[in-house]
Protein backbone atom coordinates (compact mmCIF):
# COMPACT_ATOMS: atom_id res chain seq x y z
CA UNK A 1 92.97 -94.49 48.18
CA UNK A 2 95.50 -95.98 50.47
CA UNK A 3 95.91 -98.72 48.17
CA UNK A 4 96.77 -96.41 45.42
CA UNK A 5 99.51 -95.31 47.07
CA UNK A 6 100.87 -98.08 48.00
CA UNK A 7 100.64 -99.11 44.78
CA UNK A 8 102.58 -95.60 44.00
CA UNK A 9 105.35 -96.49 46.75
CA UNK A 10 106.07 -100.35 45.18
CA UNK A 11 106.61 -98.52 41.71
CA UNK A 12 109.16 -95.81 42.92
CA UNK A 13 110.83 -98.66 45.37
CA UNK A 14 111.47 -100.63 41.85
CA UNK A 15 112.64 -97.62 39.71
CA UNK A 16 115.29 -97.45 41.80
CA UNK A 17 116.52 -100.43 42.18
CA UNK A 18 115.67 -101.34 38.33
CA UNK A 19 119.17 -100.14 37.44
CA UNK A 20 121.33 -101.93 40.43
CA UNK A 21 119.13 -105.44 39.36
CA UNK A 22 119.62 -104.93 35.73
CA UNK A 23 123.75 -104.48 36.57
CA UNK A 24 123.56 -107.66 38.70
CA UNK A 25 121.64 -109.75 36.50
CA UNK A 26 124.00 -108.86 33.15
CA UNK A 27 127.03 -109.83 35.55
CA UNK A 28 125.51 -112.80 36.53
CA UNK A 29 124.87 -114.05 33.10
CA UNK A 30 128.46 -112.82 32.21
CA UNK A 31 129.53 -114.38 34.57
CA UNK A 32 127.99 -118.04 33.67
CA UNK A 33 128.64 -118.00 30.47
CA UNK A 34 132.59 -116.75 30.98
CA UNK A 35 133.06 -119.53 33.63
CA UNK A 36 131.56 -122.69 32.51
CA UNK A 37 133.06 -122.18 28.92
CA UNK A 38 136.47 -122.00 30.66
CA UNK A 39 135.69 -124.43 32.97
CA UNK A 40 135.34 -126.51 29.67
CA UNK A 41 138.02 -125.37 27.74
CA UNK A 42 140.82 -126.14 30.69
CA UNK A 43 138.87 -129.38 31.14
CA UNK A 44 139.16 -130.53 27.54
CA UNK A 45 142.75 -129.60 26.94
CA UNK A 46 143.40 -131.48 29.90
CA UNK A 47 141.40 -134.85 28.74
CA UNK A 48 143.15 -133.96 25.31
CA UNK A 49 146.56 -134.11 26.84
CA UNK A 50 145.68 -137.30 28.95
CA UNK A 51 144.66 -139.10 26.27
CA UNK A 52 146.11 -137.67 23.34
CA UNK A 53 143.14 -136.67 21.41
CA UNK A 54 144.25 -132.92 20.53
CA UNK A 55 141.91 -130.82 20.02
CA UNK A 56 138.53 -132.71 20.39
CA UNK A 57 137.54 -133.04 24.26
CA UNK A 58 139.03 -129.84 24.63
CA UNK A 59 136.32 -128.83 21.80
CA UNK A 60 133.50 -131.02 23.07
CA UNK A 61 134.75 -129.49 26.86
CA UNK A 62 133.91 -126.05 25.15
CA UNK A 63 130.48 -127.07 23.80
CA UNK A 64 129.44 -128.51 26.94
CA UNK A 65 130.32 -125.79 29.01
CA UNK A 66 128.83 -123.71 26.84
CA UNK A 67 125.66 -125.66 26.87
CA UNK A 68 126.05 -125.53 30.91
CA UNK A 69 126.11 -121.94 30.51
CA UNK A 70 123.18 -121.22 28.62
CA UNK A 71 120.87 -123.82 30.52
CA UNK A 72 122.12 -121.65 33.74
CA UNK A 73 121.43 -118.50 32.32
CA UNK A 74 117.83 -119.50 31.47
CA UNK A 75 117.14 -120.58 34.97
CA UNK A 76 118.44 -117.25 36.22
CA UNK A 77 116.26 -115.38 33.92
CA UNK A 78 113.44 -117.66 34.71
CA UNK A 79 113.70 -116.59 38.78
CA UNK A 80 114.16 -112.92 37.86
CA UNK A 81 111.09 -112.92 35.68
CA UNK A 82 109.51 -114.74 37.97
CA UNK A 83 110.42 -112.71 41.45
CA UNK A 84 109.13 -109.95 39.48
CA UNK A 85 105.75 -111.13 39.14
């Protein structure tokens, strides 16, 4: 029986704090995505301007950084799915 409500106890302990984790873990992925394609962008056009190759690093700097973004966003999921185990 005590088990059971422990059990009970772990369940209302994540209902509430279901909505606060979902909230962070949207902003974190935001987050990735938004800076690392920046992060690309700025880094490109500056390559671009360096070398004069207008507008292709500052393309490939997008495509990488949005490649950075979604590998970080599937390691992020991968620890939340797996700290809720």
């Amino acid at each position: 029986m005590p088990e059971k409500r422990d059990r009970e106890k772990e369940l209302k302990k994540q209902g509430q704090g279901g909505a606060l984790q979902a909230l962070a873990l949207t902003t974190t992925i935001g987050m990735e995505l938004a800076i690392t394609v920046v992060l690309g962008y700025y880094g490109g056009q500056y390559l671009d301007k360096k070398f004069a190759t207008v507008p292709w690093l500052m393309l490939a700097g997008v495509l990488i950084g949005l490649t950075a973004g979604i590998v970080g966003v599937y390691k992020t999921l991968q620890g939340f799915f797996r700290e809720r185990e």
